[in-house]
Protein backbone atom coordinates (compact mmCIF):
# COMPACT_ATOMS: atom_id res chain seq x y z
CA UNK A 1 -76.18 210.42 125.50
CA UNK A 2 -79.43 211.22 126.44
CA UNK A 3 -81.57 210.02 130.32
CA UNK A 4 -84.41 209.44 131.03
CA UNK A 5 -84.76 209.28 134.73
CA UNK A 6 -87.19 207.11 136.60
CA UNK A 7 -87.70 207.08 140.41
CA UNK A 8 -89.40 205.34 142.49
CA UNK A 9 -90.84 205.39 146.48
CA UNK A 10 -93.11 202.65 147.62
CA UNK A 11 -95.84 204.54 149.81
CA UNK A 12 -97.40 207.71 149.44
CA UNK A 13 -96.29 208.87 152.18
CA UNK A 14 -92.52 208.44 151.01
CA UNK A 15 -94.11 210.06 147.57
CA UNK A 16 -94.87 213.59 149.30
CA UNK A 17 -92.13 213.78 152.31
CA UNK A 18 -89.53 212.91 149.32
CA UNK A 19 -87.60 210.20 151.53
CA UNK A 20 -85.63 208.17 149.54
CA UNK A 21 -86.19 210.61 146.00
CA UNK A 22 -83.92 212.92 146.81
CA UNK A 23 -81.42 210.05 146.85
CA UNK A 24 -81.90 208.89 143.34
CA UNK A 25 -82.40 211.74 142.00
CA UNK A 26 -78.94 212.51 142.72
CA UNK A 27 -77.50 208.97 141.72
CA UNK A 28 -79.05 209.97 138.61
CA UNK A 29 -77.25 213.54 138.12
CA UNK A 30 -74.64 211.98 139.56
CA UNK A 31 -74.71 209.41 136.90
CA UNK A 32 -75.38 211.73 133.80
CA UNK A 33 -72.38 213.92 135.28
CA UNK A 34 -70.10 210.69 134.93
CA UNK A 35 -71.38 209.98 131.26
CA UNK A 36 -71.81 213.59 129.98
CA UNK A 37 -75.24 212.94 129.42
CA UNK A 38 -78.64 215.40 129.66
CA UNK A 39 -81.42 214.18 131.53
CA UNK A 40 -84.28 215.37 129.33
CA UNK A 41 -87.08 214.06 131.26
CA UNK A 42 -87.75 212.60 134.49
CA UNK A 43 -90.69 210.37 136.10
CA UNK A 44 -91.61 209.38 139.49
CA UNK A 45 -93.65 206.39 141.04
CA UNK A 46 -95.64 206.55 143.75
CA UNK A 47 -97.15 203.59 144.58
CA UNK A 48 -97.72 200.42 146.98
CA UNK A 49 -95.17 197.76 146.54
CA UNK A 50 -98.28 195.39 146.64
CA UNK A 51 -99.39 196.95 143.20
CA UNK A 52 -98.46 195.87 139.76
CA UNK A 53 -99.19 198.55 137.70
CA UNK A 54 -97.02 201.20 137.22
CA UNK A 55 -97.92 204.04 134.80
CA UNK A 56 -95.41 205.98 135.27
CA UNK A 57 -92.99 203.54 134.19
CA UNK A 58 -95.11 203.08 131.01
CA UNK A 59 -94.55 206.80 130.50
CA UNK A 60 -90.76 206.97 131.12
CA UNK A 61 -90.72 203.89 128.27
CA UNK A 62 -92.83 205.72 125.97
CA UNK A 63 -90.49 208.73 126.04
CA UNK A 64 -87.13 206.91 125.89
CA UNK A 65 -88.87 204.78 122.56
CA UNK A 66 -90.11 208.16 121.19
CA UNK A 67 -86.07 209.91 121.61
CA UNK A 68 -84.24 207.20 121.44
CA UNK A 69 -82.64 207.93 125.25
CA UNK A 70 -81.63 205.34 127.50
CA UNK A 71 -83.81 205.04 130.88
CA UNK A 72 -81.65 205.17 134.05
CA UNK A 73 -82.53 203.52 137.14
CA UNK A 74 -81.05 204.17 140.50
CA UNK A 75 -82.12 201.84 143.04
CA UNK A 76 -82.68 198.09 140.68
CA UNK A 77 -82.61 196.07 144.00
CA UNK A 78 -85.85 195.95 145.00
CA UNK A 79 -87.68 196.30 142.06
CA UNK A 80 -85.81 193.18 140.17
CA UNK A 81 -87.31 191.33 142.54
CA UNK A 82 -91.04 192.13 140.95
CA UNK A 83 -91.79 190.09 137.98
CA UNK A 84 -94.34 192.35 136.53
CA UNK A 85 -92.09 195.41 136.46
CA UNK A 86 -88.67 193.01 134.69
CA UNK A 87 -91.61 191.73 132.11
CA UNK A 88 -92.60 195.70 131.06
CA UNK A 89 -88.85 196.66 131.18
CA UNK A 90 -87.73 193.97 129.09
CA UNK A 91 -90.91 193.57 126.46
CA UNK A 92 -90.25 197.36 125.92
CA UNK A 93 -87.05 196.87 123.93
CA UNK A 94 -86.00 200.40 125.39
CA UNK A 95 -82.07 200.21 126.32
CA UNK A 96 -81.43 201.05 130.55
CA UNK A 97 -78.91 201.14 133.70
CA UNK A 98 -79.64 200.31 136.53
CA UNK A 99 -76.55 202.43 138.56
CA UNK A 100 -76.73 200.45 141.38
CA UNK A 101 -76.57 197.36 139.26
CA UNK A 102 -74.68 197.86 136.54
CA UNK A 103 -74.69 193.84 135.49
CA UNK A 104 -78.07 193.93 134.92
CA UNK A 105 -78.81 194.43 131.51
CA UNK A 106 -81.02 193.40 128.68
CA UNK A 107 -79.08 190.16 127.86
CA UNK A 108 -79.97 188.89 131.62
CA UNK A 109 -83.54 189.63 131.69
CA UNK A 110 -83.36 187.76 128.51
CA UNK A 111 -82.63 185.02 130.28
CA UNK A 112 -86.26 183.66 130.00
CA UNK A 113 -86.56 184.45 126.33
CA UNK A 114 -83.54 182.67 125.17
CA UNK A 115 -84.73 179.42 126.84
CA UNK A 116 -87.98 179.99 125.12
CA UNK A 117 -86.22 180.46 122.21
CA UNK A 118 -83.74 177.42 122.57
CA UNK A 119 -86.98 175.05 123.06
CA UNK A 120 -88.53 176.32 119.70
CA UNK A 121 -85.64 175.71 117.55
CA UNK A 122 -85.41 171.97 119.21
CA UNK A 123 -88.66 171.39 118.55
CA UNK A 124 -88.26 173.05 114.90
CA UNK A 125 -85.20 171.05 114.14
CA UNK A 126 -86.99 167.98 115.54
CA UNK A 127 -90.10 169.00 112.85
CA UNK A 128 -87.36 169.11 110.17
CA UNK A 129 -86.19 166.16 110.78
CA UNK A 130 -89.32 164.10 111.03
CA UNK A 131 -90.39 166.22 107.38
CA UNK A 132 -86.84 164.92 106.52
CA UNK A 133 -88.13 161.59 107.18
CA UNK A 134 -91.59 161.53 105.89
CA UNK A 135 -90.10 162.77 102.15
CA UNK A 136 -87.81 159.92 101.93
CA UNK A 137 -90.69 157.47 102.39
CA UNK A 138 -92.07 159.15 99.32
CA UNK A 139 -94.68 161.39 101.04
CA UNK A 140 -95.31 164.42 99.05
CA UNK A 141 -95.13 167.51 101.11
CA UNK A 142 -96.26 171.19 100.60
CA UNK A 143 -98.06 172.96 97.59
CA UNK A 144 -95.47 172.91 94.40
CA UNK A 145 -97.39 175.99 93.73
CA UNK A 146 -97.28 177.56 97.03
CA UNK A 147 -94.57 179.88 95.93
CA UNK A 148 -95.56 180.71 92.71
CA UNK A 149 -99.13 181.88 94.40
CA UNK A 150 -97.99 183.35 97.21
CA UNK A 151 -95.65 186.03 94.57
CA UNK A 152 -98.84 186.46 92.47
CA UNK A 153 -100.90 187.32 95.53
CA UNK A 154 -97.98 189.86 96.28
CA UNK A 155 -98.03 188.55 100.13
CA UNK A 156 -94.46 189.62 100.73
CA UNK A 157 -95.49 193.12 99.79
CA UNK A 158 -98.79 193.05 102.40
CA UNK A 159 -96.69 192.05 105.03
CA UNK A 160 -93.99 195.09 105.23
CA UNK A 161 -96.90 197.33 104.24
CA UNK A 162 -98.61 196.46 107.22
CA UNK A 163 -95.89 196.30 108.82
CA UNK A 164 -95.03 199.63 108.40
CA UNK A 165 -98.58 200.67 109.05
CA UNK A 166 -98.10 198.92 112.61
CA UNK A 167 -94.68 200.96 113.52
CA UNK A 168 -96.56 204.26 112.41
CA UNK A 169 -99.73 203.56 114.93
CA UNK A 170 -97.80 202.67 117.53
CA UNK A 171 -95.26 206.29 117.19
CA UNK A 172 -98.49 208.02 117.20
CA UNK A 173 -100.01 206.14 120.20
CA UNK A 174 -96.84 207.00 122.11
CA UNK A 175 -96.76 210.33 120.95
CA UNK A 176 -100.17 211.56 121.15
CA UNK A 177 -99.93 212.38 124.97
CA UNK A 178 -96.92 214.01 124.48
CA UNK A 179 -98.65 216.63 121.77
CA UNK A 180 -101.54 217.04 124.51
CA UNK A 181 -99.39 218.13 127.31
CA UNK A 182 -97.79 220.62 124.56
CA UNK A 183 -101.40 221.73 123.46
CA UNK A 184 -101.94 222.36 127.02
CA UNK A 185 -99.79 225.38 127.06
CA UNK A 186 -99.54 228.65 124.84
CA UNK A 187 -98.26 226.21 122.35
CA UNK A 188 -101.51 225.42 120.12
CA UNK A 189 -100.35 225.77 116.48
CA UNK A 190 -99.00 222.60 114.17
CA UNK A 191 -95.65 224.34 113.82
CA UNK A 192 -95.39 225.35 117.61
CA UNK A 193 -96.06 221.94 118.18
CA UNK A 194 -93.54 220.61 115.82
CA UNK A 195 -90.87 222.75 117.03
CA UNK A 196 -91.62 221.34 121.03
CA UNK A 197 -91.34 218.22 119.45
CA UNK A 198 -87.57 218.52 118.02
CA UNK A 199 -86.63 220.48 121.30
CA UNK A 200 -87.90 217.74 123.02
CA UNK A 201 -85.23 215.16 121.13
CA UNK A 202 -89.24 213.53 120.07
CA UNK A 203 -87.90 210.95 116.80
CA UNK A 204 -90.73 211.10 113.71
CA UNK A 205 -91.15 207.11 112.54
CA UNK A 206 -87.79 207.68 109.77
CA UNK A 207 -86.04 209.48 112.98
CA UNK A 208 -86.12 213.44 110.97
CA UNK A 209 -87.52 216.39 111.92
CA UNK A 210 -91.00 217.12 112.67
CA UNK A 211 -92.42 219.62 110.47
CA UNK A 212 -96.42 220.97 111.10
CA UNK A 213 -97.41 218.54 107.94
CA UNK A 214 -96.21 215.89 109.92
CA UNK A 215 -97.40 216.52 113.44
CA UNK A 216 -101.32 217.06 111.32
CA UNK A 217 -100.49 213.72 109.79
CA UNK A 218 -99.98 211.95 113.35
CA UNK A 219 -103.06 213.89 114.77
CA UNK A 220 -104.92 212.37 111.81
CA UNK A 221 -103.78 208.92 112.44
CA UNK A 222 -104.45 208.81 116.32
CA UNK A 223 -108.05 210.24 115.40
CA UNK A 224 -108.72 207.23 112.98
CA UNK A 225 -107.25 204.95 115.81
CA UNK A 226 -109.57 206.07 118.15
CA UNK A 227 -112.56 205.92 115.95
């Protein structure tokens, strides 16, 4: 299993004395310990309670999409009551624990999303059954051809292209920063960079190994992005 850890103190001045960080960052050894599990990287927020954004939170996500870890929480109390911060966690997809409250999970922050989801297949069966209705009064519904033009026009095809094309911007959004802070360093070559990237646990868009070809590639597509 692999952790990322995120902390977080609500003032600055909790930030730089470390009151309260010390604290979860050894729930979250202490954690990791429990589970066998490496903590391979590890972000901290500093911030006002009274603010919603929270970058570093954005970063910890990034980096546990990008690996495939899990993000560990200590302290959930506070912070589930924030609606901005449940909304990032649970739009991310990324899989956490919150040690301190282990029944929160994925499947209750979804909470919101299955009711959403409930009302739009009531109001899809209620569609189908008014179509339902409509055809046995004799009205014709659809294009007979619809089918037949939408295989000609190869639409299927489009969609999981760009579909693909979508996951493939999005890796190298998320992974571009990470390349930078290895650029940074002594580490300046396309193999160098790829070999960071695999010590780093870093998952290419099929989850293999990056090579130099394919770290030039993602450089390449970030570029175009940005253009």
């Amino acid at each position: 299993m692999k952790i990322i850890a995120y902390h977080r103190v609500s003032t600055v001045q909790q930030g730089h004395s470390g009151l309260g960080l010390e604290a979860q960052e050894q729930t979250i050894q202490g954690f990791a310990r429990s589970k066998d599990a490496a903590v391979i990287a590890s972000y901290t927020e500093v911030e006002s309670g009274k603010h919603n954004d929270r970058p570093e939170l954005v970063k910890a996500l990034r980096r546990a999409e990008v690996t495939g870890a899990t993000l560990v929480i200590a302290k959930l109390d506070r912070l589930s009551r924030n609606a901005a911060f449940l909304y990032t966690l649970r739009d991310s997809g990324v899989d956490f624990i919150a040690v301190d409250m282990p029944e929160v999970n994925t499947l209750t922050l979804g909470v919101t999303i299955a009711m959403a989801q409930h009302e739009r297949e009531v109001i899809s069966e209620r569609t189908t059954k008014a179509l339902a209705i409509a055809k046995a009064r004799g009205v014709k519904l659809g294009n007979p051809n619809g089918a037949d033009a939408l295989r000609k026009a190869g639409k299927g095809n489009t969609d999981a292209i760009k579909a693909n094309q979508a996951k493939a911007d999005k890796l190298a959004t998320n992974v571009l920063p990470i390349i930078r802070e290895i650029m940074s360093s002594d580490k300046t070559s396309l193999r160098a960079v790829a070999d960071e990237l695999n010590r780093q646990h870093i998952r290419t868009a099929r989850g293999g190994t990056w090579y130099a070809s394919s770290v030039k590639n993602l450089l390449a597509r970030a570029e175009r992005l940005s253009s």
